[in-house]
PDB file of N, CA and C in Angstrom:
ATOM      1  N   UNK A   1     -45.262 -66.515 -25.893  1.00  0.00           N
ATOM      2  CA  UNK A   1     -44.446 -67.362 -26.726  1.00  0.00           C
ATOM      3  C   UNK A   1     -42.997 -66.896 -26.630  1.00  0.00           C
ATOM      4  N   UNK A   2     -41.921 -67.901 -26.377  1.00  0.00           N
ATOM      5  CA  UNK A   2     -40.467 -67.542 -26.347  1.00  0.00           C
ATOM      6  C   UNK A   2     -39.991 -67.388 -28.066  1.00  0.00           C
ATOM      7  N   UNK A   3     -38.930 -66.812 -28.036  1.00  0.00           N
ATOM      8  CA  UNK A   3     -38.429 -66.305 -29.369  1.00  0.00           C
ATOM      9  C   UNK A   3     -37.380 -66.923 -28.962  1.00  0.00           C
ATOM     10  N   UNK A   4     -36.539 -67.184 -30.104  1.00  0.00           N
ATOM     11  CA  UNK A   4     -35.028 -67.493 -30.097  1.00  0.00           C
ATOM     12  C   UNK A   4     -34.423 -65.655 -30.950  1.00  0.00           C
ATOM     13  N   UNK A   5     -33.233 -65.434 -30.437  1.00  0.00           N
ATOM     14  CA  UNK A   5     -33.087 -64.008 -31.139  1.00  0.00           C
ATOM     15  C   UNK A   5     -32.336 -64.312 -32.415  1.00  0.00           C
ATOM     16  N   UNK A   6     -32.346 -65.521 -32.944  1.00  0.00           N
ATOM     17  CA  UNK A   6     -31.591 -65.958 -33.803  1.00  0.00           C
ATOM     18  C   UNK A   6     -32.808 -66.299 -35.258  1.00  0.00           C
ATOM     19  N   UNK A   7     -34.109 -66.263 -34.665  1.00  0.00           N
ATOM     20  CA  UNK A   7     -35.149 -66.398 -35.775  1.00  0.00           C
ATOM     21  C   UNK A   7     -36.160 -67.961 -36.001  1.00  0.00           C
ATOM     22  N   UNK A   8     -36.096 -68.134 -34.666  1.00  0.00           N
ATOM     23  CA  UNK A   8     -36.869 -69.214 -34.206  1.00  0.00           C
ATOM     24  C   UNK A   8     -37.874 -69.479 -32.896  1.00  0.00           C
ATOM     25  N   UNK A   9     -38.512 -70.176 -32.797  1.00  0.00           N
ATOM     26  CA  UNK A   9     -39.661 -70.584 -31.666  1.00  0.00           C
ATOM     27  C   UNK A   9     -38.819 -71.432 -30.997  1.00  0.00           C
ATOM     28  N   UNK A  10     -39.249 -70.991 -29.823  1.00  0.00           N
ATOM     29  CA  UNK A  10     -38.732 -71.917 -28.878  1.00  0.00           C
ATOM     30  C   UNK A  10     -39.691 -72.699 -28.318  1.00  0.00           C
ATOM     31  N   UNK A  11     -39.760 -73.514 -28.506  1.00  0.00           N
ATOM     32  CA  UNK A  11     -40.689 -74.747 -28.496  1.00  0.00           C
ATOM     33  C   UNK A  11     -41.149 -75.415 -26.992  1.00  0.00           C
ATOM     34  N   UNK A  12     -39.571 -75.814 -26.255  1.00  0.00           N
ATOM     35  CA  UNK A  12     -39.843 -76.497 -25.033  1.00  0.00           C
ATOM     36  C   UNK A  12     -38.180 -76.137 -24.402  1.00  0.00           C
ATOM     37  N   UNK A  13     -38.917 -75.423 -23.121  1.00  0.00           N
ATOM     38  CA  UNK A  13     -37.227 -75.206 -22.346  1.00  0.00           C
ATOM     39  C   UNK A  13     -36.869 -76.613 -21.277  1.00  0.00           C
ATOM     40  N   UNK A  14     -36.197 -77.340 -21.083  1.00  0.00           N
ATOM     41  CA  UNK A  14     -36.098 -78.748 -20.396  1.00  0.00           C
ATOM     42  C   UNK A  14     -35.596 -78.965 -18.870  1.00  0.00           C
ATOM     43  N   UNK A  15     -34.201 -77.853 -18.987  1.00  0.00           N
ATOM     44  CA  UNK A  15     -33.188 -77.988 -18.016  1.00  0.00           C
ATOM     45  C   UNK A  15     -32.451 -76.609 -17.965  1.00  0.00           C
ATOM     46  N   UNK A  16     -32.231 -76.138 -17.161  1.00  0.00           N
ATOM     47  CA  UNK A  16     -31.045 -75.303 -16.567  1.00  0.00           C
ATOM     48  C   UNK A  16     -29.757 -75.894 -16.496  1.00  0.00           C
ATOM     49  N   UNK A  17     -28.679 -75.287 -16.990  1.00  0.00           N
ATOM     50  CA  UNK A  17     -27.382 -76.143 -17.348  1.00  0.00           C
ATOM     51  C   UNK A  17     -26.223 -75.294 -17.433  1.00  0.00           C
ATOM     52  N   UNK A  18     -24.449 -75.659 -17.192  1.00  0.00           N
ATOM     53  CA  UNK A  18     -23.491 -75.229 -16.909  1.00  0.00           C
ATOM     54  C   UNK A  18     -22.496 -76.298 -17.401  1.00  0.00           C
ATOM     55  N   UNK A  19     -21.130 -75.391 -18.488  1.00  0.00           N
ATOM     56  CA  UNK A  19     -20.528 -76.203 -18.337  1.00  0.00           C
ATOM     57  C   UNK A  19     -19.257 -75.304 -18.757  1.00  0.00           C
ATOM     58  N   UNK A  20     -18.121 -75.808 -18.550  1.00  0.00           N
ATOM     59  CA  UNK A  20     -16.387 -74.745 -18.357  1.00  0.00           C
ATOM     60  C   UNK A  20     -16.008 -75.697 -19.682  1.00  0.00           C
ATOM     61  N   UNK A  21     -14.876 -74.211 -19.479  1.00  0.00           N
ATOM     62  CA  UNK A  21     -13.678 -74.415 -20.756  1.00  0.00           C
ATOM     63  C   UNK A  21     -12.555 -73.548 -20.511  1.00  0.00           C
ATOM     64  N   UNK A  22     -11.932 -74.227 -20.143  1.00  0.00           N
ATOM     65  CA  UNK A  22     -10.325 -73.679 -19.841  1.00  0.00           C
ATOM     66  C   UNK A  22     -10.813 -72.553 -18.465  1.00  0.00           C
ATOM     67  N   UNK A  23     -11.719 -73.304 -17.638  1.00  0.00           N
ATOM     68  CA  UNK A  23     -11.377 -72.888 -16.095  1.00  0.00           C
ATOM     69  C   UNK A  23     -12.480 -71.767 -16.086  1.00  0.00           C
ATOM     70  N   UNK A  24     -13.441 -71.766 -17.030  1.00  0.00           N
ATOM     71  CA  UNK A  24     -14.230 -70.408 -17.149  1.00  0.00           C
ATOM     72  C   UNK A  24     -15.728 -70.828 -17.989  1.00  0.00           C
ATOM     73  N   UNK A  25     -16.901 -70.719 -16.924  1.00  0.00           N
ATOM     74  CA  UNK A  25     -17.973 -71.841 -17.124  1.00  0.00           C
ATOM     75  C   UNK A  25     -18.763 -70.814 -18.194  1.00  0.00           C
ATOM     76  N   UNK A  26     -19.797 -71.159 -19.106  1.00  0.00           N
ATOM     77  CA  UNK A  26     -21.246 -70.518 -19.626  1.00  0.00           C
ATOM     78  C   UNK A  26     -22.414 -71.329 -18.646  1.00  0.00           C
ATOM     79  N   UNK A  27     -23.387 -70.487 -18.725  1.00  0.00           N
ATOM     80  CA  UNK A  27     -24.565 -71.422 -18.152  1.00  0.00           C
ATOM     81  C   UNK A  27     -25.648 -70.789 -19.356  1.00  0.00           C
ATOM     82  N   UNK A  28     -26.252 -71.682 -19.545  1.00  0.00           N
ATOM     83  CA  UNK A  28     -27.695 -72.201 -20.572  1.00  0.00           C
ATOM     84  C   UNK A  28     -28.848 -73.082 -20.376  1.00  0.00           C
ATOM     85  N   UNK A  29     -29.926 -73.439 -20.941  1.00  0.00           N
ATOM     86  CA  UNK A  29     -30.532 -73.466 -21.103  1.00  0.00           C
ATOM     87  C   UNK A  29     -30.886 -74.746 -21.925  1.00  0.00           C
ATOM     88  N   UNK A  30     -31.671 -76.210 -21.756  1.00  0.00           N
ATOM     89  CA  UNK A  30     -31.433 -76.508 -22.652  1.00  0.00           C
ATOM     90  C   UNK A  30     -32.758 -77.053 -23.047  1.00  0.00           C
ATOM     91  N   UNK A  31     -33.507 -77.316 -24.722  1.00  0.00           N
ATOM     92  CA  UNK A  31     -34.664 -76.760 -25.117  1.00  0.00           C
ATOM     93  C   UNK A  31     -34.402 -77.505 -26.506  1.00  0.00           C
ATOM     94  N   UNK A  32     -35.504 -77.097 -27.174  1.00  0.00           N
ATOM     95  CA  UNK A  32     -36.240 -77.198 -28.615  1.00  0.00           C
ATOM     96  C   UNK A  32     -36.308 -76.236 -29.051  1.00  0.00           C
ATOM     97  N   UNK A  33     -36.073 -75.813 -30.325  1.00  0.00           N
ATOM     98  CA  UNK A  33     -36.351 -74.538 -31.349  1.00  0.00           C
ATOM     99  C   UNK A  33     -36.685 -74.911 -32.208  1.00  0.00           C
ATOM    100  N   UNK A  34     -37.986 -74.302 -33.015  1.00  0.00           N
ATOM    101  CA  UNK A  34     -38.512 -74.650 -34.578  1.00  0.00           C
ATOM    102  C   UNK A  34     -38.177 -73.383 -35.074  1.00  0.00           C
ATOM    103  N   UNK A  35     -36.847 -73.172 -35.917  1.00  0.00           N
ATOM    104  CA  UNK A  35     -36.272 -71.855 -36.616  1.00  0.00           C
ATOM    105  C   UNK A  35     -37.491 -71.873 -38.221  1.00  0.00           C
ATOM    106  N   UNK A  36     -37.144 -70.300 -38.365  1.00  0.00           N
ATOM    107  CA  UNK A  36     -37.876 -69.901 -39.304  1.00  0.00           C
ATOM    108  C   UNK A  36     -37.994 -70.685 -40.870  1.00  0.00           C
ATOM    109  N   UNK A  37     -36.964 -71.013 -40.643  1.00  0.00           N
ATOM    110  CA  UNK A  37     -36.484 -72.394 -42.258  1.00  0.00           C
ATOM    111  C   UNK A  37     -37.390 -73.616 -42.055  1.00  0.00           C
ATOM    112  N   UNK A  38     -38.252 -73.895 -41.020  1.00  0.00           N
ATOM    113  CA  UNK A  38     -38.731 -75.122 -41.209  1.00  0.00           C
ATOM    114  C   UNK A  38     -37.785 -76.278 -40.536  1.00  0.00           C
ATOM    115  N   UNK A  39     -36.635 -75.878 -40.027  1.00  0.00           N
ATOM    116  CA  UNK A  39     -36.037 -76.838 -39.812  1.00  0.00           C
ATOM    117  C   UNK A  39     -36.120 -76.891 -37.860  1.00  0.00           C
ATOM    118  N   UNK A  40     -35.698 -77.922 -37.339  1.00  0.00           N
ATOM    119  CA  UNK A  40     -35.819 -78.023 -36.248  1.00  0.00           C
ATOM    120  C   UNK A  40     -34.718 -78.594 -34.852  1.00  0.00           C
ATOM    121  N   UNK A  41     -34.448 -77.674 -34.129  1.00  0.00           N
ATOM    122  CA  UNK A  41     -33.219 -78.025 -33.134  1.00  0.00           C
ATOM    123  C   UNK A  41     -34.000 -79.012 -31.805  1.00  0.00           C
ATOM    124  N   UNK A  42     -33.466 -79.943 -31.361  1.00  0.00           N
ATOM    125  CA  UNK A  42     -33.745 -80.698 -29.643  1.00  0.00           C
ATOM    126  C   UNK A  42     -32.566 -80.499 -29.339  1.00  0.00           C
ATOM    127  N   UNK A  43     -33.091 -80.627 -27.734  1.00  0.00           N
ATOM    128  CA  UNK A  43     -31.606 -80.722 -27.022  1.00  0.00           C
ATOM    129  C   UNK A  43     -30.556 -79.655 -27.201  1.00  0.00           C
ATOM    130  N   UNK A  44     -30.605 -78.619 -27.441  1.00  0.00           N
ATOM    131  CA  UNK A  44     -30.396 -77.392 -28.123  1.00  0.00           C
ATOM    132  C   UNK A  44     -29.695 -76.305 -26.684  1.00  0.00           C
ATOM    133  N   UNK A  45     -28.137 -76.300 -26.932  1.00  0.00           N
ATOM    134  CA  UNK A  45     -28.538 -75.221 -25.803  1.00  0.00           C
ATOM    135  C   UNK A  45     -28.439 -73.451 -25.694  1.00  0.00           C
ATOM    136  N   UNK A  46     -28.926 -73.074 -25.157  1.00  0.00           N
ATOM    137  CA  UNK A  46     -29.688 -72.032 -25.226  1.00  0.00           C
ATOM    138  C   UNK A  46     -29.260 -70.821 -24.444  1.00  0.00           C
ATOM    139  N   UNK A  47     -28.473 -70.088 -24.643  1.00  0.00           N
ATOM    140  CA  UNK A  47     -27.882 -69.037 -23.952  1.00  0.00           C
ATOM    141  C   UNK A  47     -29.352 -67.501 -23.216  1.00  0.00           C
ATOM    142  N   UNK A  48     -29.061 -67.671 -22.297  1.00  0.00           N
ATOM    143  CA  UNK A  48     -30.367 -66.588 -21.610  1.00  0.00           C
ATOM    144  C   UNK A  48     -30.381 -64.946 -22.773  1.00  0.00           C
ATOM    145  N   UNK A  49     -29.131 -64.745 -23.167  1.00  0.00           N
ATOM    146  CA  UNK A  49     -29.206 -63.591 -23.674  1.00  0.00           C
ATOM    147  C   UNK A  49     -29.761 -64.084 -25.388  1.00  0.00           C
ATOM    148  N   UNK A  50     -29.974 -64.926 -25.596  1.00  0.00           N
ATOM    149  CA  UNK A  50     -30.569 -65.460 -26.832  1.00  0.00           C
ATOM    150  C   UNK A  50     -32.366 -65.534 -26.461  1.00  0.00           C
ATOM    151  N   UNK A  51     -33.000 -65.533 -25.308  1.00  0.00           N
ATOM    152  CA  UNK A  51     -33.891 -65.823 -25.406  1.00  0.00           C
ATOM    153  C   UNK A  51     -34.766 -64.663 -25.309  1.00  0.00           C
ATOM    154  N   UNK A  52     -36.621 -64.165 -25.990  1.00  0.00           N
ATOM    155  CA  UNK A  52     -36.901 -62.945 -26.443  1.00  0.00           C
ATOM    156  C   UNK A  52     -38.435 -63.780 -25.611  1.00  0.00           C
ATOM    157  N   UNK A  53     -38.729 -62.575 -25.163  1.00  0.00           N
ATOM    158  CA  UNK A  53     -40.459 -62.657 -24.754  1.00  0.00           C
ATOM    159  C   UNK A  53     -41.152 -61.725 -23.838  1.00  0.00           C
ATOM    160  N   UNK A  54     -42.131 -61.790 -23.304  1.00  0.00           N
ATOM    161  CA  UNK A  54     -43.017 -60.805 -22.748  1.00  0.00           C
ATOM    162  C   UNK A  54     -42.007 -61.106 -21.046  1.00  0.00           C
ATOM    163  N   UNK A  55     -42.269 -60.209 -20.652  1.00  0.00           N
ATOM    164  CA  UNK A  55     -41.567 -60.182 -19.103  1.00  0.00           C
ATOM    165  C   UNK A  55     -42.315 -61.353 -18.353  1.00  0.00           C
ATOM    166  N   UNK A  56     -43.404 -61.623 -18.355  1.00  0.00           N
ATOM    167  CA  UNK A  56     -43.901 -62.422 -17.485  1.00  0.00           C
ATOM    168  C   UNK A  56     -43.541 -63.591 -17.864  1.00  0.00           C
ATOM    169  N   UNK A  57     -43.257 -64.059 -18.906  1.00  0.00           N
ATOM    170  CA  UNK A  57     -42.355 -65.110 -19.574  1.00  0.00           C
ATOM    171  C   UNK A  57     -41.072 -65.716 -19.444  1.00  0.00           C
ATOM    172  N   UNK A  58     -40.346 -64.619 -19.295  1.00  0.00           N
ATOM    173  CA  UNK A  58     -38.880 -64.811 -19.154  1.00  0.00           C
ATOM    174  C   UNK A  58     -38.156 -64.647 -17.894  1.00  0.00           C
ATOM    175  N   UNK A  59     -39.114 -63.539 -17.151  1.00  0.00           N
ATOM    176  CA  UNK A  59     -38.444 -63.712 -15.695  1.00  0.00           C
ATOM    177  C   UNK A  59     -38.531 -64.192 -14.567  1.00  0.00           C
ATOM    178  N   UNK A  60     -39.398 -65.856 -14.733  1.00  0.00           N
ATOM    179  CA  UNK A  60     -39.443 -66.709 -13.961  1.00  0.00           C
ATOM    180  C   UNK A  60     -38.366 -67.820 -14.305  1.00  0.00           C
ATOM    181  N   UNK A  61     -37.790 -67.676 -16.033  1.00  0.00           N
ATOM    182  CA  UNK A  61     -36.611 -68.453 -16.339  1.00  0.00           C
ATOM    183  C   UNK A  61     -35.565 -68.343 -15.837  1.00  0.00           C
ATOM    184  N   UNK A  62     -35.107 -66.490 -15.712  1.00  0.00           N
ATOM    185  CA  UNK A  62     -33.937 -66.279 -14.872  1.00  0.00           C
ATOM    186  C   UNK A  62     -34.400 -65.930 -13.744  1.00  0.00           C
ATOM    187  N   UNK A  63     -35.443 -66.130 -12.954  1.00  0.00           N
ATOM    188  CA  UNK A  63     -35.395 -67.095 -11.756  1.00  0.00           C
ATOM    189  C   UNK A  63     -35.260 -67.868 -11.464  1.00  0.00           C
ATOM    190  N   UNK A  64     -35.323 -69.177 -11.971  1.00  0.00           N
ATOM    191  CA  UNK A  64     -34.712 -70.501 -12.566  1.00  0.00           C
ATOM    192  C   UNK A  64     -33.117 -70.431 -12.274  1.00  0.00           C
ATOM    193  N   UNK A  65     -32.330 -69.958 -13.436  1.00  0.00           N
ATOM    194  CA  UNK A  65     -31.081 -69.733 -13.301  1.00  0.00           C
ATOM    195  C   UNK A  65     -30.433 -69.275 -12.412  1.00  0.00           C
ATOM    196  N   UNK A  66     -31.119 -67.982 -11.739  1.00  0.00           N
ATOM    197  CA  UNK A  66     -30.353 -67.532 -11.026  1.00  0.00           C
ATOM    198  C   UNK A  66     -30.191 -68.686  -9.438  1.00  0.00           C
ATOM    199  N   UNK A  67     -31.507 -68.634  -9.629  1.00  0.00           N
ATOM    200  CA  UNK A  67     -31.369 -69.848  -8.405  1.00  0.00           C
ATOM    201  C   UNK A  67     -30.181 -70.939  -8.502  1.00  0.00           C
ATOM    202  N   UNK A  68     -30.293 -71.897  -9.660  1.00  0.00           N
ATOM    203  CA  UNK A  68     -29.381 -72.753 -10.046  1.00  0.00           C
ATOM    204  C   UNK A  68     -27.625 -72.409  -9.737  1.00  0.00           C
ATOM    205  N   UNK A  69     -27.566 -71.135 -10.542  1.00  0.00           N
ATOM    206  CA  UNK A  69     -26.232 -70.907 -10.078  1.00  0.00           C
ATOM    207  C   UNK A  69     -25.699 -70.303  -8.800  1.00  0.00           C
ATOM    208  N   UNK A  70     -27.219 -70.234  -8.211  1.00  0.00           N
ATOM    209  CA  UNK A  70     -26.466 -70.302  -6.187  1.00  0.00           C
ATOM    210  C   UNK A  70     -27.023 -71.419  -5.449  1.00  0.00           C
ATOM    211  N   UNK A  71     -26.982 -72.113  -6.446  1.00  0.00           N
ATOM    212  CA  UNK A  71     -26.633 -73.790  -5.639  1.00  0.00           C
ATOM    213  C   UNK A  71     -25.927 -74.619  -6.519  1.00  0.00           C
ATOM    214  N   UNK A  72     -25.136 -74.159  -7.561  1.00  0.00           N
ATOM    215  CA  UNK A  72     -23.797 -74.422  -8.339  1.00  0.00           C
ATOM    216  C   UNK A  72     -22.497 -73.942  -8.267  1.00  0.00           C
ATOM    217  N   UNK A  73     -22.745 -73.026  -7.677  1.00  0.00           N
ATOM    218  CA  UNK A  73     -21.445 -72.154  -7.687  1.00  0.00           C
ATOM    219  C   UNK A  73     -21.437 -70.974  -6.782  1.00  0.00           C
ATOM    220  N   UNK A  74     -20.426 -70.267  -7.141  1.00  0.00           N
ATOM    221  CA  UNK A  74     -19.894 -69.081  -6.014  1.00  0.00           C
ATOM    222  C   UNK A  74     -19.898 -68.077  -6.946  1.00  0.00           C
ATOM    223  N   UNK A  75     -20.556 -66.936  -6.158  1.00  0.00           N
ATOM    224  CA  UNK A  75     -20.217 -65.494  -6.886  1.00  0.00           C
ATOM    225  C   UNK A  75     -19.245 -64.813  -6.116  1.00  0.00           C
ATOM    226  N   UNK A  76     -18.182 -64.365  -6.727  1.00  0.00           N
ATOM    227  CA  UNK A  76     -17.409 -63.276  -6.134  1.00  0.00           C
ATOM    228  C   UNK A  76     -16.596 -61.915  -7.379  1.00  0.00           C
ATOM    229  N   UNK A  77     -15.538 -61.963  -6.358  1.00  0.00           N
ATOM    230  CA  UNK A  77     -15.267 -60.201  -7.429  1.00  0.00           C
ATOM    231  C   UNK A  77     -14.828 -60.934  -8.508  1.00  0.00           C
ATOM    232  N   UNK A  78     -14.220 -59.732  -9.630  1.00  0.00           N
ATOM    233  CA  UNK A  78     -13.951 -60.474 -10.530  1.00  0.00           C
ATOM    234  C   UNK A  78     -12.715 -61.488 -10.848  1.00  0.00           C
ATOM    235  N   UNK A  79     -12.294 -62.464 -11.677  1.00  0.00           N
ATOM    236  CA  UNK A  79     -11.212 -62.856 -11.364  1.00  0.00           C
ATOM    237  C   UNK A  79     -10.799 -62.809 -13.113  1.00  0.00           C
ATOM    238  N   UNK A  80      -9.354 -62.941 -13.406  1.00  0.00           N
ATOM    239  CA  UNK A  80      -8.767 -62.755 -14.791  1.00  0.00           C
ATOM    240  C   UNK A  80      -8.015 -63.757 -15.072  1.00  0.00           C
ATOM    241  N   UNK A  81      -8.439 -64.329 -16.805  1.00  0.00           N
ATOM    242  CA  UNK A  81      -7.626 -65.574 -16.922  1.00  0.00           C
ATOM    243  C   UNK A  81      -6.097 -64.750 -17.746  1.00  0.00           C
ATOM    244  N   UNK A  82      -5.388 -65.679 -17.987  1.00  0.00           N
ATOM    245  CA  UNK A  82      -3.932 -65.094 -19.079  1.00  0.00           C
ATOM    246  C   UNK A  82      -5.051 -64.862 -20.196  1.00  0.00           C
ATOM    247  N   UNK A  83      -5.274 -65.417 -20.759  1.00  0.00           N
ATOM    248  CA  UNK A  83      -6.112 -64.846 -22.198  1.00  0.00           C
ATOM    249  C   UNK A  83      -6.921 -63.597 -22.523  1.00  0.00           C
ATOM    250  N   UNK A  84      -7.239 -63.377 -20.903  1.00  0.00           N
ATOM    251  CA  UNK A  84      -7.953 -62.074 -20.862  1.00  0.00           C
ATOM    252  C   UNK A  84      -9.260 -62.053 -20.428  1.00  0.00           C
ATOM    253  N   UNK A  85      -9.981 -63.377 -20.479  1.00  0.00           N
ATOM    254  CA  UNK A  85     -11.422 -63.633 -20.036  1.00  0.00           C
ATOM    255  C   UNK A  85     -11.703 -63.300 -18.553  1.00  0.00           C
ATOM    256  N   UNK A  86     -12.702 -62.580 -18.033  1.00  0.00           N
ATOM    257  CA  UNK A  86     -13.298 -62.712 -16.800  1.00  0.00           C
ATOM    258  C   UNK A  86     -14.140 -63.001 -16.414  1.00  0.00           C
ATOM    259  N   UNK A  87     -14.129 -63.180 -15.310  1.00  0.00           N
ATOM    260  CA  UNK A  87     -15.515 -63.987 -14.557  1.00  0.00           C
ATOM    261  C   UNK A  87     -15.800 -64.030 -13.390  1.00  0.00           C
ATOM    262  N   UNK A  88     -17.043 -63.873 -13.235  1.00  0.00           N
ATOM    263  CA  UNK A  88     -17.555 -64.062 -11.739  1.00  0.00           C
ATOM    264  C   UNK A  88     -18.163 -64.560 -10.423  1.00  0.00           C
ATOM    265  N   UNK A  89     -18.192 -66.068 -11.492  1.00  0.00           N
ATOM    266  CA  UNK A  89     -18.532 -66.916 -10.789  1.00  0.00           C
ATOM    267  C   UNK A  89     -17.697 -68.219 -11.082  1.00  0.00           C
ATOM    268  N   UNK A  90     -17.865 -68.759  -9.924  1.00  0.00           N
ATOM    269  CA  UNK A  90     -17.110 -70.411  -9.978  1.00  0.00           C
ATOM    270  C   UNK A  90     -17.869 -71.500 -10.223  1.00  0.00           C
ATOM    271  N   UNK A  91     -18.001 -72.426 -10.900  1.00  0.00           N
ATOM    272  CA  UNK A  91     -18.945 -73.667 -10.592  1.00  0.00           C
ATOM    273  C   UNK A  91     -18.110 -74.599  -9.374  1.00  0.00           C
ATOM    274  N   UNK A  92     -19.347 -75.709  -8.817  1.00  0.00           N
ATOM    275  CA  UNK A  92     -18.590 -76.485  -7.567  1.00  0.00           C
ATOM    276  C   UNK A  92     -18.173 -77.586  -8.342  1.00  0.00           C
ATOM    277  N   UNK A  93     -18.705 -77.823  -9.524  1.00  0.00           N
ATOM    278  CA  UNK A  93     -17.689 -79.230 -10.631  1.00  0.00           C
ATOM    279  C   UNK A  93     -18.178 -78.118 -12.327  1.00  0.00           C
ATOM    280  N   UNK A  94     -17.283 -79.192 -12.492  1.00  0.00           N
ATOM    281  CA  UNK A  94     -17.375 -78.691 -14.519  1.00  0.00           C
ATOM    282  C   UNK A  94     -18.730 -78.539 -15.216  1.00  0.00           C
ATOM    283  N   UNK A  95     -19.367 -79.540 -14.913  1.00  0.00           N
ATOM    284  CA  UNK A  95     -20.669 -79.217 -15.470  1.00  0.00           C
ATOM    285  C   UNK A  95     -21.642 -80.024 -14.553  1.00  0.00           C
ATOM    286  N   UNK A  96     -22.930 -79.452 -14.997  1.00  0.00           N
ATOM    287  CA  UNK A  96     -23.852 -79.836 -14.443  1.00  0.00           C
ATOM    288  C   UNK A  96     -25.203 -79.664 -14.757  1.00  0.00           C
ATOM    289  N   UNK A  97     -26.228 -80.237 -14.547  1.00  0.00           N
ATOM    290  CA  UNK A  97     -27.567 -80.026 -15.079  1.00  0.00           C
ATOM    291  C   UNK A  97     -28.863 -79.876 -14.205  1.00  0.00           C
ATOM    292  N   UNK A  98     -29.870 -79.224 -14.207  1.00  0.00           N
ATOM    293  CA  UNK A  98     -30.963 -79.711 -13.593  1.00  0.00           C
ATOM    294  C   UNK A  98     -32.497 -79.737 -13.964  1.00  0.00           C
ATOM    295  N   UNK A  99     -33.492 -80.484 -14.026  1.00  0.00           N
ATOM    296  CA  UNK A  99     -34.467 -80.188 -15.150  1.00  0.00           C
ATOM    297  C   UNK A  99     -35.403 -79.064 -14.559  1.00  0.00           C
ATOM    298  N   UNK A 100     -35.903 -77.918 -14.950  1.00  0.00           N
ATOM    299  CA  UNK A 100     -36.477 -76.731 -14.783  1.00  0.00           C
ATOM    300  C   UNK A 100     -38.184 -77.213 -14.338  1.00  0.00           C
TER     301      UNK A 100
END
């Protein structure tokens, strides 16, 4: 069973997903969570370092991802924005999706 580290079930993972902001992308996850309140997230997206489970669970997801983002983008050294953010990869457009 996936955990959310935030105090929820993760219900259903959908898509592997990417998207920028001011020239500097996140990539996620995007899913269902039934949080501990009873209440309930769709379409939800889902950061990899948010997600909790047994190894055999989780590291076919970031096999998933990792795949995705080397057929989304470019890894190289690091690069620095004015604000201070870095990063190490490029996407080939702003965003993008694919279903897992």
């Amino acid at each position: 069973m996936l955990m959310h580290r935030n105090g929820g079930t993760i219900t259903a993972l959908t898509h592997v997903a990417h998207g920028t902001y001011g020239g500097v992308a996140s990539w996620f996850f995007i899913g269902n969570v039934e949080w501990q309140d009873g209440s309930k997230s769709e379409n939800r997206e889902i950061y990899p370092n948010h997600i909790c489970g047994e190894p055999e669970e989780v590291n076919p997801l970031m096999a998933k991802l990792n795949q995705y983002l080397e057929d989304a983008g470019t890894w190289h050294d690091a690069k620095h924005k004015r604000d201070g953010r870095i990063y190490h990869w490029t996407p080939k457009a702003k965003q993008g999706r694919q279903a897992l």
